[in-house]
Protein backbone atom coordinates (compact mmCIF):
# COMPACT_ATOMS: atom_id res chain seq x y z
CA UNK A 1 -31.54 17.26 14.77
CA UNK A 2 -30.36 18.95 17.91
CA UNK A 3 -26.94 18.05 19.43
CA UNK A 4 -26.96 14.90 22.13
CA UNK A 5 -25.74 15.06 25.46
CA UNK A 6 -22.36 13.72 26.63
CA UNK A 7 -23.28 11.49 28.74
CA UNK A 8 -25.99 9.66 26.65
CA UNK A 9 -23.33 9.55 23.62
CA UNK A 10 -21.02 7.76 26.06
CA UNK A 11 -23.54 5.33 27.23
CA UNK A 12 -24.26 4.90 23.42
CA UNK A 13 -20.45 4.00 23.14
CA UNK A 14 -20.23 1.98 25.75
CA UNK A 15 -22.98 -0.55 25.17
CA UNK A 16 -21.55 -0.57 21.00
CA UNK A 17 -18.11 -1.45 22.70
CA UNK A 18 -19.94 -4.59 25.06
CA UNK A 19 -21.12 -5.88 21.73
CA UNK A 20 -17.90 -6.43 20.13
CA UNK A 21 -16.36 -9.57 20.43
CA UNK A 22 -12.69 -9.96 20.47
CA UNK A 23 -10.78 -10.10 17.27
CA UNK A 24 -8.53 -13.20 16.38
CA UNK A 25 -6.44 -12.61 13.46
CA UNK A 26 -5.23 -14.87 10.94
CA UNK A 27 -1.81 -14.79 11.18
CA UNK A 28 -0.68 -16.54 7.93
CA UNK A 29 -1.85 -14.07 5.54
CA UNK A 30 1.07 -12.02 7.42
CA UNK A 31 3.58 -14.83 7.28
CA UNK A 32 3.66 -15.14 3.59
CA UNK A 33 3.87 -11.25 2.77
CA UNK A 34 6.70 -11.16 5.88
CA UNK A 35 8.16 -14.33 6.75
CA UNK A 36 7.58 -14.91 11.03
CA UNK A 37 7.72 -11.10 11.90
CA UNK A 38 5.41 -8.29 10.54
CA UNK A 39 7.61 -4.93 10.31
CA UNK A 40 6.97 -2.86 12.99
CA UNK A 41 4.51 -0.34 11.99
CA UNK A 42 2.28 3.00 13.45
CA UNK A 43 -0.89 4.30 13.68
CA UNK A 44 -1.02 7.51 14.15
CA UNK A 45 -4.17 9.72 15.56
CA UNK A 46 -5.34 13.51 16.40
CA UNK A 47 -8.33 14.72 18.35
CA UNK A 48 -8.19 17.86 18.76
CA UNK A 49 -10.88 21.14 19.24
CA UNK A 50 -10.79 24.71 18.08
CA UNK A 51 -10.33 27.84 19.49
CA UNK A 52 -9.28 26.33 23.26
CA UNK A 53 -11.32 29.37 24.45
CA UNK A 54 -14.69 28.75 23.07
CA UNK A 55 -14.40 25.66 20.40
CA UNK A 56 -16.44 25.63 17.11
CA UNK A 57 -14.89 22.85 15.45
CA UNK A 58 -13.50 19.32 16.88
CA UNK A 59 -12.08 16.97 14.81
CA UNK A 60 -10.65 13.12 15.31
CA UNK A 61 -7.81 12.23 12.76
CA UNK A 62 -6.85 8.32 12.22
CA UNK A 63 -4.08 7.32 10.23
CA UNK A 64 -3.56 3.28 9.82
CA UNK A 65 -0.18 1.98 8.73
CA UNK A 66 1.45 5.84 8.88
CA UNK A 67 4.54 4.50 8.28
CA UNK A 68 7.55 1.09 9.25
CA UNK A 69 10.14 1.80 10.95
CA UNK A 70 11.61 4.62 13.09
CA UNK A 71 10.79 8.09 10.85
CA UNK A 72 7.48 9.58 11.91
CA UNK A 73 6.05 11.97 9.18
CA UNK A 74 3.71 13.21 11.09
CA UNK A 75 0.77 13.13 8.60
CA UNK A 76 -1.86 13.28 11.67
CA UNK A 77 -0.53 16.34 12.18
CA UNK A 78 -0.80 18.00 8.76
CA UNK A 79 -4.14 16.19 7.74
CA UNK A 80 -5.42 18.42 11.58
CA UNK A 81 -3.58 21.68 10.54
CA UNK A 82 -5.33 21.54 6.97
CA UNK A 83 -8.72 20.50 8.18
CA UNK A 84 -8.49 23.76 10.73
CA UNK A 85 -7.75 26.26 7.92
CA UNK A 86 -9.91 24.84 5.49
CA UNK A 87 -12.67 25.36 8.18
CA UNK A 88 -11.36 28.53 9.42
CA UNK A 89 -10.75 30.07 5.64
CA UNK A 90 -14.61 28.85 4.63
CA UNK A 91 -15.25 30.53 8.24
CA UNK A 92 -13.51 33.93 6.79
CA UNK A 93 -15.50 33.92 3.32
């Protein structure tokens, strides 16, 4: 299977993305677990592409719920560092 072209992948996207209807939540599951507020939480997410020069690998990290409050741990950014060794390493071998 041979690679597709940009611009019929984002065509592809867009007519997925006119399909999707707009998403009410319940809100009460949230009120019992947190009384009226929900903590304030992050999502965190890396795309990234490697080398800059001539990339080989690209990669799209999502991380739901990272973490509540103010600390960031940045686990988008480790989970992209290991994935580019790993593939790098294997690359070496």
């Amino acid at each position: 299977m041979g690679v597709l072209p940009i611009n019929f992948l984002k065509i592809l996207l867009t007519l997925q993305l006119e399909k999707l209807e707009p998403h009410r939540p319940s809100m009460m599951a949230d009120r019992s677990i947190y009384g009226n507020e929900p903590p304030p939480v992050m999502n965190l997410s890396l795309v990234s592409y490697a080398p800059s020069s001539n990339p080989e690998i690209a990669m799209a990290v999502l991380v739901p719920w990272a973490y509540e409050g103010k600390e960031d741990n940045h686990a988008n950014l480790k989970i992209g560092r290991r994935v580019l060794d790993t593939y790098f390493a294997m690359k070496t071998k």
